[in-house]
Protein backbone atom coordinates (compact mmCIF):
# COMPACT_ATOMS: atom_id res chain seq x y z
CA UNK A 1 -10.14 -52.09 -27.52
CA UNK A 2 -12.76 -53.38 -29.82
CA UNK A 3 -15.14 -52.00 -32.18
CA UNK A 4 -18.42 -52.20 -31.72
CA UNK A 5 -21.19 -52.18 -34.30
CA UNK A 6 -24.43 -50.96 -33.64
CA UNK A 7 -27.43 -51.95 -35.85
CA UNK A 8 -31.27 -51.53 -35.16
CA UNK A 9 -34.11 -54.06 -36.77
CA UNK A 10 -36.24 -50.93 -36.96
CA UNK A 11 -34.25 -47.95 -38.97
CA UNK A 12 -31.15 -49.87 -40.09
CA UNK A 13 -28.90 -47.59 -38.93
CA UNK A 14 -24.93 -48.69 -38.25
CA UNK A 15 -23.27 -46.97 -35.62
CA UNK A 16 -19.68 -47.53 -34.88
CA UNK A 17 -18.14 -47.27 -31.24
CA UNK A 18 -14.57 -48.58 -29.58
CA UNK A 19 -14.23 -49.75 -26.01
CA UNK A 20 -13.17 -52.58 -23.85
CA UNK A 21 -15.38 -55.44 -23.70
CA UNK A 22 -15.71 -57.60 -21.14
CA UNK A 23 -16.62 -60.68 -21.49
CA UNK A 24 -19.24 -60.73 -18.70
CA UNK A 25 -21.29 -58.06 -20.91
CA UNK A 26 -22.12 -60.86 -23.43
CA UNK A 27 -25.66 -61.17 -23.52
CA UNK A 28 -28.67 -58.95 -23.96
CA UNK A 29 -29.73 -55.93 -21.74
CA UNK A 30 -33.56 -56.09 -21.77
CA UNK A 31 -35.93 -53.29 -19.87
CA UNK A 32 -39.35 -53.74 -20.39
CA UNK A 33 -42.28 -50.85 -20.15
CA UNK A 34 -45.62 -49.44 -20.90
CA UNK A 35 -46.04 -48.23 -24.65
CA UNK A 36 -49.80 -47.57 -25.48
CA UNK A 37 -50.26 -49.20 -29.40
CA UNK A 38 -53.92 -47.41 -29.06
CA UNK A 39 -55.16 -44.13 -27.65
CA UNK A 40 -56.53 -45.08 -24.25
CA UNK A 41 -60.85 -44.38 -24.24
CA UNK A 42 -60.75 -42.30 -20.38
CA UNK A 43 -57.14 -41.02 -19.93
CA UNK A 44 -53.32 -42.07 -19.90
CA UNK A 45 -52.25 -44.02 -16.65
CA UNK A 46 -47.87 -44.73 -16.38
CA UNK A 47 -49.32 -48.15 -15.68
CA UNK A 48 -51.25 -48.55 -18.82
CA UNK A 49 -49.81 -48.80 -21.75
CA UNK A 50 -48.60 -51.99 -24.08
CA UNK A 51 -45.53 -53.88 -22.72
CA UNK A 52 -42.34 -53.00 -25.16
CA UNK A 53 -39.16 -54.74 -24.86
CA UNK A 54 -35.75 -52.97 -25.38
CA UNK A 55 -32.97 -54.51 -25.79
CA UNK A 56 -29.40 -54.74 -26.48
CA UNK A 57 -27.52 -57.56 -27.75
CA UNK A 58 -24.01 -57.28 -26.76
CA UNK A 59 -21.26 -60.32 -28.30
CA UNK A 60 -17.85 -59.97 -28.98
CA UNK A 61 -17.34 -56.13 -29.06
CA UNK A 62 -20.87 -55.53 -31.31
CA UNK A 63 -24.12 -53.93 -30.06
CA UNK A 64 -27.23 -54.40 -32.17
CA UNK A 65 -30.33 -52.65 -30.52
CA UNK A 66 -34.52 -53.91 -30.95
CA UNK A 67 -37.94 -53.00 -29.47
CA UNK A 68 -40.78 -54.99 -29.69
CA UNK A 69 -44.14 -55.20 -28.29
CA UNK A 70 -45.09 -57.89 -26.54
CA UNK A 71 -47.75 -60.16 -28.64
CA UNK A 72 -50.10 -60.42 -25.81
CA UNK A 73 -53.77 -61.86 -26.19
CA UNK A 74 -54.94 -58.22 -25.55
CA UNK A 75 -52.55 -56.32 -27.62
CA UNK A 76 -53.37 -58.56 -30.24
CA UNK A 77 -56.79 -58.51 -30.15
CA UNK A 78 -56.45 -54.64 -30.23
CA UNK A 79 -54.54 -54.97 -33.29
CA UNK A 80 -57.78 -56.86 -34.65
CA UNK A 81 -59.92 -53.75 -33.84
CA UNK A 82 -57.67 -51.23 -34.56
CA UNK A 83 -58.08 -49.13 -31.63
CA UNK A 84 -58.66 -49.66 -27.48
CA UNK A 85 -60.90 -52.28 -26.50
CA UNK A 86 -59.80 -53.35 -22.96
CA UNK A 87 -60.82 -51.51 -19.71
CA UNK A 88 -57.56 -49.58 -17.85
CA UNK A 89 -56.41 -48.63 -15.08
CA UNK A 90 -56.95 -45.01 -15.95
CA UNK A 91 -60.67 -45.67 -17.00
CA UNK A 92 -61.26 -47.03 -13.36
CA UNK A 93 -62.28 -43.25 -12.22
CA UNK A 94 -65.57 -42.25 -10.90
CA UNK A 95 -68.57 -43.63 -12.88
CA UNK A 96 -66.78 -44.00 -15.93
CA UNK A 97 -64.79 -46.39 -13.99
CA UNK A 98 -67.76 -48.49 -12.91
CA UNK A 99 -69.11 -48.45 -16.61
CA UNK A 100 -65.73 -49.88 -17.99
CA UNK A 101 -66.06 -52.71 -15.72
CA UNK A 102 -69.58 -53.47 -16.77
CA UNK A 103 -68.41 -53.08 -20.49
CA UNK A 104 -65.83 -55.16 -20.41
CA UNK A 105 -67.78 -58.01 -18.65
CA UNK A 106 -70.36 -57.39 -21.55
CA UNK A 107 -68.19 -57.94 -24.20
CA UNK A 108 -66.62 -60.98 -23.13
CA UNK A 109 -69.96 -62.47 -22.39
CA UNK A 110 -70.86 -61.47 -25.53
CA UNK A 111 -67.84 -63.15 -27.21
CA UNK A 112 -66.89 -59.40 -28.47
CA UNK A 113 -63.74 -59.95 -26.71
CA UNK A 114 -61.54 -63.25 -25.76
CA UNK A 115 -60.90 -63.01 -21.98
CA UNK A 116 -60.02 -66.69 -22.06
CA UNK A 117 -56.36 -65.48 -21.73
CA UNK A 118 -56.04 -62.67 -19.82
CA UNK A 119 -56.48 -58.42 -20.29
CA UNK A 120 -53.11 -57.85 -18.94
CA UNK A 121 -50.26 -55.88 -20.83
CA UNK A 122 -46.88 -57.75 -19.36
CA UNK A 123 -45.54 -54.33 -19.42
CA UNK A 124 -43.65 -54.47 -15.55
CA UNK A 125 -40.76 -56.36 -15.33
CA UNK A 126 -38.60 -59.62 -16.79
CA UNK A 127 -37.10 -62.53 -15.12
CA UNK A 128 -35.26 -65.52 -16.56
CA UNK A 129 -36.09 -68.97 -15.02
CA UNK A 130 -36.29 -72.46 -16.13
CA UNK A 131 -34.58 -71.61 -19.67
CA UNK A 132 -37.29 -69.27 -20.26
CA UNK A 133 -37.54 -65.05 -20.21
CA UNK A 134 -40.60 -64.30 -18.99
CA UNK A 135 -42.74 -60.84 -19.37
CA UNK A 136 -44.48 -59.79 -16.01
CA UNK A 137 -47.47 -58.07 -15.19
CA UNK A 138 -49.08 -58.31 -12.12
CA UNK A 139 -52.76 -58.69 -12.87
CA UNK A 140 -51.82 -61.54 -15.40
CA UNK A 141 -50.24 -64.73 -16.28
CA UNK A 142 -46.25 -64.35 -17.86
CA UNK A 143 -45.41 -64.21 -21.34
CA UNK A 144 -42.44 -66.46 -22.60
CA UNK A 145 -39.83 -64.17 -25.03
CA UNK A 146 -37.60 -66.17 -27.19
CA UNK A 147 -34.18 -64.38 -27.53
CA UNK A 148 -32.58 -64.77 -30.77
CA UNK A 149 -29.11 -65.12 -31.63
CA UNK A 150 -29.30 -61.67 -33.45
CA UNK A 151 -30.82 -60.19 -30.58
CA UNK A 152 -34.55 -59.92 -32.37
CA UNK A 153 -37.02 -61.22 -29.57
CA UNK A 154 -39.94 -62.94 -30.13
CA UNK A 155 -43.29 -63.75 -28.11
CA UNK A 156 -43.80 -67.18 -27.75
CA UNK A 157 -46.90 -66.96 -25.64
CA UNK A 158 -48.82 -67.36 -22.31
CA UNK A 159 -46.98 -69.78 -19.70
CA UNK A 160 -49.73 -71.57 -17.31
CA UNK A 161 -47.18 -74.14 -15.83
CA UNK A 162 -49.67 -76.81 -17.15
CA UNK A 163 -52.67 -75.11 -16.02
CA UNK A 164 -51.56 -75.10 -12.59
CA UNK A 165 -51.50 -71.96 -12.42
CA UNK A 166 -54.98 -69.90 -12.39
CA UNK A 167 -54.20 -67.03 -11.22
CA UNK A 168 -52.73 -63.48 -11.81
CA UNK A 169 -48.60 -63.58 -11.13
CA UNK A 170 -46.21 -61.09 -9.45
CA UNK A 171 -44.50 -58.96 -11.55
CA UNK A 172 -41.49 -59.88 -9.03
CA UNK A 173 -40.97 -63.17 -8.34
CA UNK A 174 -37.92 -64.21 -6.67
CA UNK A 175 -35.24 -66.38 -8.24
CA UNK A 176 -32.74 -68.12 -5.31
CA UNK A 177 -29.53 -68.27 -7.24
CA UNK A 178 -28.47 -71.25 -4.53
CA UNK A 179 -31.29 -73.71 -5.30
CA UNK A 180 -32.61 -72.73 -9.09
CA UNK A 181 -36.38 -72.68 -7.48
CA UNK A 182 -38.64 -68.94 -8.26
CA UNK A 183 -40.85 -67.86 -5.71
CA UNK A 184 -44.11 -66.07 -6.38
CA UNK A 185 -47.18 -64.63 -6.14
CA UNK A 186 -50.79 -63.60 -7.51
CA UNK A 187 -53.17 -60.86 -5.75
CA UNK A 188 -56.69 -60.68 -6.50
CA UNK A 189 -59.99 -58.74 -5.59
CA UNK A 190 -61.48 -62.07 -4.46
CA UNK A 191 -60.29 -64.67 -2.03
CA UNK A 192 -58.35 -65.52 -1.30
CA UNK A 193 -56.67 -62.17 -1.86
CA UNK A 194 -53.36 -63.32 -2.20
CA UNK A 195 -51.86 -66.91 -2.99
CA UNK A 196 -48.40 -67.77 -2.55
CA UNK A 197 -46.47 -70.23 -5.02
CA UNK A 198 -42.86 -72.62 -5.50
CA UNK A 199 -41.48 -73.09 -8.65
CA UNK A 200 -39.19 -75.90 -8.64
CA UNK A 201 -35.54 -75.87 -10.50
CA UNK A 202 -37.40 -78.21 -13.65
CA UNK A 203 -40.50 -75.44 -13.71
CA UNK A 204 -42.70 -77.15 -11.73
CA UNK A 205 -45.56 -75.04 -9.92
CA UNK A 206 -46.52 -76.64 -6.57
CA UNK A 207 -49.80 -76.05 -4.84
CA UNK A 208 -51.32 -73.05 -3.93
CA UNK A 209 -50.90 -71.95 -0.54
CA UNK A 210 -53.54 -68.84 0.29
CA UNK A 211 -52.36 -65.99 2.69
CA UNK A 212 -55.45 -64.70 4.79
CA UNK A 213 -55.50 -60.87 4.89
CA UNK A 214 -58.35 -58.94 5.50
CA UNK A 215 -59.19 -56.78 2.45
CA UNK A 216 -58.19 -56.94 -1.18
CA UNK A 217 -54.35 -54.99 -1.76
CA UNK A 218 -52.17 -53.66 -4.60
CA UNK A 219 -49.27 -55.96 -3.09
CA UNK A 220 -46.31 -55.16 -6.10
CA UNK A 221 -43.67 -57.07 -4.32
CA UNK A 222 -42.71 -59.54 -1.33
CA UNK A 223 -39.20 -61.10 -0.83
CA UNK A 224 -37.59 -64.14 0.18
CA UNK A 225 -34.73 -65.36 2.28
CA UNK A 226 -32.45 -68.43 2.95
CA UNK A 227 -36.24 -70.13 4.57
CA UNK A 228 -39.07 -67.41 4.41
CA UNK A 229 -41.31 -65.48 2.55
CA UNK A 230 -41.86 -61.95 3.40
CA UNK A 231 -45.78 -60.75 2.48
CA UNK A 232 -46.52 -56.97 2.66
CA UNK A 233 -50.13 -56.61 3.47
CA UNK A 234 -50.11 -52.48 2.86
CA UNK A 235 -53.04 -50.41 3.02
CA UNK A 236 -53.36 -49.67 -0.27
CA UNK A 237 -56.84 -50.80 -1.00
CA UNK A 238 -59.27 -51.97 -4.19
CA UNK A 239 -62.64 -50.15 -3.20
CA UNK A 240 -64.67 -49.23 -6.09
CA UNK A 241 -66.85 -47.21 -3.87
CA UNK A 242 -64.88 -45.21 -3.30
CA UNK A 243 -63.84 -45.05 -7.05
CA UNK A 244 -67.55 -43.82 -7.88
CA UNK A 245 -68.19 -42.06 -4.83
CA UNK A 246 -65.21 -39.87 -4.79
CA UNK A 247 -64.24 -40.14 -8.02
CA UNK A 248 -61.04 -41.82 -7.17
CA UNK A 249 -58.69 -44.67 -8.76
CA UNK A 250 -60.19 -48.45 -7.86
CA UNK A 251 -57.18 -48.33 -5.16
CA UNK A 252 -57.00 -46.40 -2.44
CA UNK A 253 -54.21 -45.87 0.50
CA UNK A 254 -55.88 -45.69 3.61
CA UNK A 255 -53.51 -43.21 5.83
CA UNK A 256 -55.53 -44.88 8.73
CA UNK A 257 -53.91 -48.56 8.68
CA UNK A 258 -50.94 -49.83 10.07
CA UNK A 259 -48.48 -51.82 7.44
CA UNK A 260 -48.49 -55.33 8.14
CA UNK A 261 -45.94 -57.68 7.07
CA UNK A 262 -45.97 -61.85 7.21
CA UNK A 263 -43.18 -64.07 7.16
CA UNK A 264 -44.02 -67.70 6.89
CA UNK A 265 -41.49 -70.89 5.76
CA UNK A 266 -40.75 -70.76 2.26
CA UNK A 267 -41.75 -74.14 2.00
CA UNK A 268 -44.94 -74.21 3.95
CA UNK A 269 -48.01 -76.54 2.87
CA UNK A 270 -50.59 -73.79 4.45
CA UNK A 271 -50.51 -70.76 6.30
CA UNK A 272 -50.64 -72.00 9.48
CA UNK A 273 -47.13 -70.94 10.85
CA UNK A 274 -47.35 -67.33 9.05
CA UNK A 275 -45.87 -64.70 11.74
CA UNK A 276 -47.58 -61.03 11.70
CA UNK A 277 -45.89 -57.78 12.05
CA UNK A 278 -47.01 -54.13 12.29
CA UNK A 279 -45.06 -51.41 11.43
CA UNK A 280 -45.98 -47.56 10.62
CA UNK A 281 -48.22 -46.44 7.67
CA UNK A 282 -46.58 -46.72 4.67
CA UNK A 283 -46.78 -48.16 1.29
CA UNK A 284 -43.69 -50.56 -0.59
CA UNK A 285 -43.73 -50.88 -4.50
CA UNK A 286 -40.27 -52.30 -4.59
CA UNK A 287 -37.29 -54.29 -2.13
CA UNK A 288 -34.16 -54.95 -2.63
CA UNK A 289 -33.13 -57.98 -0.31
CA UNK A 290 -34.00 -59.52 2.59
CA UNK A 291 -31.79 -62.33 4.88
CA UNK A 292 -31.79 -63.78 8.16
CA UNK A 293 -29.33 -62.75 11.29
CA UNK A 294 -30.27 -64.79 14.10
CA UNK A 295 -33.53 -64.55 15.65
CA UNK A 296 -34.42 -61.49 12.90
CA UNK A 297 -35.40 -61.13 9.36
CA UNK A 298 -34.13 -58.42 7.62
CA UNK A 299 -35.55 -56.35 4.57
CA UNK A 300 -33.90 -53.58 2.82
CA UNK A 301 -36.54 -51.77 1.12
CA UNK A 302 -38.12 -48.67 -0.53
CA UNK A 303 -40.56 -46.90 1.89
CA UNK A 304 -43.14 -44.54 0.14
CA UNK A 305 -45.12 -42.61 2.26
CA UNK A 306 -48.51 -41.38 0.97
CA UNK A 307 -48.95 -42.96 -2.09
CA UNK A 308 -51.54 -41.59 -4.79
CA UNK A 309 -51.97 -43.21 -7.96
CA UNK A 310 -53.90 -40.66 -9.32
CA UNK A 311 -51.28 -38.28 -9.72
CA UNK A 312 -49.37 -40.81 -11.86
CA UNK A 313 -52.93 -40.38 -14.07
CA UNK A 314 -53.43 -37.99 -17.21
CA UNK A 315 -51.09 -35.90 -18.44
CA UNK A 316 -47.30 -35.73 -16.41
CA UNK A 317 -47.62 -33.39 -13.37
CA UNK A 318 -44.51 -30.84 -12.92
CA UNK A 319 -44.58 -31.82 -9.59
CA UNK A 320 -46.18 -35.36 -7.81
CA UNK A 321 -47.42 -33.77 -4.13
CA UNK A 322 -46.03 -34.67 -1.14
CA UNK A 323 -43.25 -37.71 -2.73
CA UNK A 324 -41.11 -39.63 -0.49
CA UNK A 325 -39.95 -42.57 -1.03
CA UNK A 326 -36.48 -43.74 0.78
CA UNK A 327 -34.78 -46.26 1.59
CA UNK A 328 -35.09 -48.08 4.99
CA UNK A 329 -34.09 -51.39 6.56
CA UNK A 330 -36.73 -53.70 8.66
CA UNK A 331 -36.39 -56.04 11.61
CA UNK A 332 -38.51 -58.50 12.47
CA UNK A 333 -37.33 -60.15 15.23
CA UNK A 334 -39.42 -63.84 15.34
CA UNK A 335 -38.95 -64.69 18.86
CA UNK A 336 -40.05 -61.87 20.50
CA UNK A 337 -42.51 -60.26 17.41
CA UNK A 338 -41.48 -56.35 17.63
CA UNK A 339 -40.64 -55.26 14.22
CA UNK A 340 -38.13 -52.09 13.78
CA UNK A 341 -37.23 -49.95 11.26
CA UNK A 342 -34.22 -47.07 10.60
CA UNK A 343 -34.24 -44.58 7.62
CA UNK A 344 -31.12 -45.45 5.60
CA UNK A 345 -31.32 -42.82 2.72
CA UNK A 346 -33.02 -38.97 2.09
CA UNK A 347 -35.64 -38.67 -0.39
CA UNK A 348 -36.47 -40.11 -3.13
CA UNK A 349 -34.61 -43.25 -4.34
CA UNK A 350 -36.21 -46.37 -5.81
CA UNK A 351 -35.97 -49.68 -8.11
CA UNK A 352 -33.24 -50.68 -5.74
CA UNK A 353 -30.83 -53.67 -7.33
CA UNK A 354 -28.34 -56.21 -5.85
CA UNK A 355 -25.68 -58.53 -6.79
CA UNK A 356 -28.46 -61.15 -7.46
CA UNK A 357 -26.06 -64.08 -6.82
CA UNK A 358 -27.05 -62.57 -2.84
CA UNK A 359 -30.57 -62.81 -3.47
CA UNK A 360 -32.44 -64.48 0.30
CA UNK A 361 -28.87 -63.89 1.63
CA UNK A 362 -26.97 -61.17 3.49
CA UNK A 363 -25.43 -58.87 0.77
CA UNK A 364 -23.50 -54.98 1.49
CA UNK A 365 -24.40 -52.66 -1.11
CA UNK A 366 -27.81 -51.55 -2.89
CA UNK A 367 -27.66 -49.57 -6.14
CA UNK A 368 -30.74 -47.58 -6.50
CA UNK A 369 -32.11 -45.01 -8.96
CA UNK A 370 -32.29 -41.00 -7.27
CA UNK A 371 -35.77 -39.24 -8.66
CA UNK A 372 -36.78 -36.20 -8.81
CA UNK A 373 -40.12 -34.57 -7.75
CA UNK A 374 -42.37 -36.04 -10.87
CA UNK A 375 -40.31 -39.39 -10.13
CA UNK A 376 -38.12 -39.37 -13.21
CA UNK A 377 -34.26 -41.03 -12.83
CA UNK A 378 -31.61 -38.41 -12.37
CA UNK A 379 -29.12 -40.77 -11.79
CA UNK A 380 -27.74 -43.87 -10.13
CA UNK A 381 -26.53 -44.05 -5.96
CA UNK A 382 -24.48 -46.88 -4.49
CA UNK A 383 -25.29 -47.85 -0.95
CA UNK A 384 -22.96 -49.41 1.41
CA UNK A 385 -25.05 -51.29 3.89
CA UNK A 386 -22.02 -51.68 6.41
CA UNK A 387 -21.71 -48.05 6.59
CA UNK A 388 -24.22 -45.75 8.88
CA UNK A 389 -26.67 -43.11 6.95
CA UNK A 390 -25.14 -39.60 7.60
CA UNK A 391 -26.64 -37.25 9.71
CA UNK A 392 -27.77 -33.20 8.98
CA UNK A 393 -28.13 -34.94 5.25
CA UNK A 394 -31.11 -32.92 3.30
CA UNK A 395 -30.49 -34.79 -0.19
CA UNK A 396 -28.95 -37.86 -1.34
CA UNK A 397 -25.35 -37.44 -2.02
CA UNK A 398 -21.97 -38.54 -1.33
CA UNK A 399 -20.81 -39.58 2.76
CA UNK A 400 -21.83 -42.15 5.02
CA UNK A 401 -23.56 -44.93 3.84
CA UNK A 402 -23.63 -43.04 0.09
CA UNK A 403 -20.50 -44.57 -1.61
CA UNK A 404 -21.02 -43.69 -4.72
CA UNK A 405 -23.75 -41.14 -6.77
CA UNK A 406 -23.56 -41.25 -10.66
CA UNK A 407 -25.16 -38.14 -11.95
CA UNK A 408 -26.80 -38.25 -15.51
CA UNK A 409 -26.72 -34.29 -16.01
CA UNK A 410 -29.22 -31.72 -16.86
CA UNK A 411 -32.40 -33.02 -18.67
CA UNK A 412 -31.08 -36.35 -18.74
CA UNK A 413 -33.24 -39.17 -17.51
CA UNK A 414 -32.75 -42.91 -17.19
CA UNK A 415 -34.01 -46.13 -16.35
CA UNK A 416 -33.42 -48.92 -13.31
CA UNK A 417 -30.12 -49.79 -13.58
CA UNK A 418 -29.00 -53.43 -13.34
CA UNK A 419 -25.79 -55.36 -12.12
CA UNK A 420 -23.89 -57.29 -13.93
CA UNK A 421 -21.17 -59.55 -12.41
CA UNK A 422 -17.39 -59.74 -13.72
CA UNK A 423 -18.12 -63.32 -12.12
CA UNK A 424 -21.00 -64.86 -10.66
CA UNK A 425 -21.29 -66.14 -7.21
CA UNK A 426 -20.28 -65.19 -3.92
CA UNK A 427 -16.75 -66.17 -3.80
CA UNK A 428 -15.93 -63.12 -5.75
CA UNK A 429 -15.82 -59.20 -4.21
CA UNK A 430 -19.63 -58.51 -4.53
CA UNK A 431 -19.10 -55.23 -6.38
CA UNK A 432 -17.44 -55.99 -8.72
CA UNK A 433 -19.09 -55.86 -11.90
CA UNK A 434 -20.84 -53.18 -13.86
CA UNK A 435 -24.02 -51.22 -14.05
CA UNK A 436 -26.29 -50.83 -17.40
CA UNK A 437 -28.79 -48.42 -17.87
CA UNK A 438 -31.23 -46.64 -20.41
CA UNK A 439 -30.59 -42.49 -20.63
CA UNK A 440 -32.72 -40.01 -22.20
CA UNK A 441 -31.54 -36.50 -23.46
CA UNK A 442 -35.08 -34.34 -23.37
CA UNK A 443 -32.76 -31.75 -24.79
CA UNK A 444 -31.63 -33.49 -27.68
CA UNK A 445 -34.13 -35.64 -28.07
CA UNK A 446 -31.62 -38.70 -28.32
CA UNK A 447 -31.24 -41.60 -25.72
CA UNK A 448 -28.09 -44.01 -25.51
CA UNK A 449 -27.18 -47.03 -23.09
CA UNK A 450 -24.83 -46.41 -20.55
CA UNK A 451 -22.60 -49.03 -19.07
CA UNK A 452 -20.35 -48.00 -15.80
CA UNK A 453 -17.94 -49.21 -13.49
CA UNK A 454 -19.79 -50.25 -10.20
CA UNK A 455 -17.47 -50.92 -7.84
CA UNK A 456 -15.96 -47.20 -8.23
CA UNK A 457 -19.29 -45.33 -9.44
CA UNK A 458 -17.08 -43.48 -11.71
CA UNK A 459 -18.18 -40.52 -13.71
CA UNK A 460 -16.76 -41.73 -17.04
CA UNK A 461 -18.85 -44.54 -17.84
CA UNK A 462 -17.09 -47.73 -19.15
CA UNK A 463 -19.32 -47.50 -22.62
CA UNK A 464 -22.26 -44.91 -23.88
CA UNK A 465 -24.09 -46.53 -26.92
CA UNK A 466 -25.99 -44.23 -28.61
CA UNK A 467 -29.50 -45.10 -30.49
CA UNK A 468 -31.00 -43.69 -33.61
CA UNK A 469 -34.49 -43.58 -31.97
CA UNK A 470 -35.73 -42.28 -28.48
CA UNK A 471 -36.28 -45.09 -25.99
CA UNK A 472 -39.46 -44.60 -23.95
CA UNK A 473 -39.46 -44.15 -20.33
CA UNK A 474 -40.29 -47.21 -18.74
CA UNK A 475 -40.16 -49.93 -15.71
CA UNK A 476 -37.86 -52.60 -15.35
CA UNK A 477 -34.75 -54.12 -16.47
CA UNK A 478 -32.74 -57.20 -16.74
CA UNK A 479 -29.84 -58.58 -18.30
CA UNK A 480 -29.72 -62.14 -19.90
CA UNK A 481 -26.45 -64.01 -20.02
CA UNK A 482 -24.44 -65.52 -22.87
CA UNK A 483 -25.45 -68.75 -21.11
CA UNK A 484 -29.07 -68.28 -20.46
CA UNK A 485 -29.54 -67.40 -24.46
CA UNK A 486 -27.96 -70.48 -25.35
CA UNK A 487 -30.76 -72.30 -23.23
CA UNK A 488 -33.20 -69.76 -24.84
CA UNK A 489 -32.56 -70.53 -28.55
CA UNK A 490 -33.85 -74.47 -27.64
CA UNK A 491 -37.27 -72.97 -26.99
């Protein structure tokens, strides 16, 4: 047993906790999400809001806890100004929305505002390539975060991969743990509406290849196997319109279209050998894995059905309308082009996580976050893919393909939760490891990281670390090796 110190930059507070430390826990546990610095000018949006890092630097037995905003060109600008400069997605409503746009093009013509480097808030998601951590947003370029040996993290800047890239950049690219390369993304409201990029191993971006689709998407994620990319061309639409005509969000799911999905070689040159697939009406914000088995490709995913950004708008709804969002697998068999798909979980789960030394590969379990019916975590489920969904089920909870369900308790919320090998690699039992997570007590007002066993899902967590200051409700996580800091502090 070993004590472990905990320390925060912001209230210098010492806490003092004993448990078992692995050594595999070395590192920093990192979850990103969107903290407004200003008050917005329309309304709130959950995908507005000022990207703040948490994190937790774990070494030897200590935990020292910091937040941080990310020092983007907006949020700095902002900062300049002292209040909200930048249009949002939650101005994008009705004529208001139209007159943001207009605004904002104003002021940047008029040199009021610096749109040389983006508007975008990196406020999604994190991923570590290349020696570098890098802040996501989707309708942006990444930010580089230094991680220092203390823990304290520190925004280096925009990374443009030499000005190759031009572009806006998935907030989840894919990292193949066999060959070092990241695979990626940008979606825009011009075309081409998407374009499709290779990272090499040494960070180098390769050309663009454009994807042909026939309207301008919200596409959040795609995924990759052992030689393909998977693109999800989901009828979730920009149409500002139909933002100032019906007074509606800039995006708008059409209930009408069929979900398409394209799978072309990873390491295609064009577009030219791009397969289509059509599958029910449906929308996809985040996947889990996807492999090969013989003539098919296979992607374990979250299915939403009926997606309405608007009621993630204003103030927090006690109840979102008609949420379901479950977890399914997909076929898509490229010799004979039918595509199938079978339900694998009730409603609602999401920010499904692997073993991510599986990632492109053929992997058994999924640990995914249960929600409730305003979409806040409840707690954390364990899938075994090998295992068949069991029927008469109503709710997710333990039997069949439900192997393990770690409940959080009444009034307490928590975060995407993210594995962390004993080992890396495959040669090693692919559960075994550990999960970390964020929890919030509404009751007490307090929040804590939780760290638990995830090969048994047991209900006495292997460490609780409890904070001095609430941790905001936010997106996603990831956790940084020992190793990978060691490359970071040569930045």
């Amino acid at each position: 047993m070993l004590e472990v110190w905990f320390c925060t930059f912001v209230d210098s507070v010492m806490y003092k906790k004993t448990f078992s430390s692995q050594d595999c826990l070395n590192g920093e546990f990192v979850r990103v999400g969107p903290n407004p610095k200003f008050s917005p000018v329309a309304g709130y949006h959950w995908f507005d809001g000022d990207g703040m890092i948490h994190g937790i630097r774990i070494k030897d037995g200590k935990a020292t806890y910091v937040s941080r905003y990310v020092k983007t060109s907006k949020l700095k600008q902002e900062e300049y100004f002292g209040g909200s400069k930048f249009m949002k997605i939650g101005d994008l409503k009705g004529l208001f929305g139209l007159f943001s746009v207009y605004m904002q093009i104003l002021r940047g013509k008029l040199k009021v505002l610096d749109l040389t480097y983006g508007t975008g808030t990196a406020n999604t998601a994190l991923v570590y390539h290349h020696g570098k951590l890098l802040a996501l947003s989707e309708g942006d370029k990444p930010y580089v975060v230094k991680v220092l040996e203390d823990g304290d993290l520190q925004t280096l800047g925009m990374l443009d991969y030499d000005k190759r890239l031009t572009h806006s950049f998935t907030a989840h690219p894919k990292v193949d743990p066999f060959t070092g390369e990241m695979f990626t993304f940008g979606y825009s409201q011009t075309p081409p509406y998407i374009t499709y990029r290779v990272i090499s191993k040494e960070g180098v971006m390769d050309d663009p290849v454009p994807i042909t689709i026939p309207e301008p998407i919200m596409m959040h994620d795609f995924a990759i196997t052992e030689n393909y990319a998977i693109f999800l061309d989901l009828p979730l639409y920009f149409r500002p319109k139909e933002m100032v005509k019906d007074k509606k969000l800039i995006f708008t799911f059409d209930q009408t279209k069929k979900a398409r999905f394209g799978i072309l070689p990873r390491y295609s040159k064009n577009e030219l050998l791009i397969k289509w697939f059509e599958l029910p009406n449906c929308f996809i914000f985040h996947n889990a894995n996807a492999w090969e088995e013989g003539d098919e490709v296979v992607l374990i995913t979250c299915r939403l059905q009926n997606p309405d950004l608007d009621q993630v708008n204003g103030e927090v709804k006690e109840k979102l309308d008609n949420f379901s969002n479950e977890l399914y697998e997909m076929r898509f068999n490229l010799k004979t082009g039918i595509a199938s798909q079978k339900k694998l979980s009730e409603s609602a789960v999401d920010f499904p996580r692997v073993n991510e030394s599986y990632t492109g590969r053929k992997q058994r379990y999924v640990y995914g976050t249960t929600l409730n019916s305003i979409a806040k975590v409840t707690g954390i489920v364990k899938f075994d893919l090998h295992a068949e969904p069991e029927d008469g089920k109503t709710k997710i909870e333990v039997g069949g393909n439900v192997v393990g369900l770690f409940d959080l308790g009444p009034r307490r919320f928590g975060s995407e939760a993210v594995f962390v090998p004993r080992q890396p690699g495959t040669t090693v039992e692919e559960d075994d490891g550990y999960l970390i997570f964020f929890v919030h007590d509404e009751t007490t007002g307090k929040s804590a990281v939780n760290v638990i066993d995830a090969k048994t899902m047991s209900s006495d967590p292997v460490a609780v670390v409890d904070l001095p200051k609430r941790v905001p409700y936010g997106f996603h996580a990831f956790f940084v090796t020992e190793d990978q800091l060691q490359e970071l502090a040569k930045l």
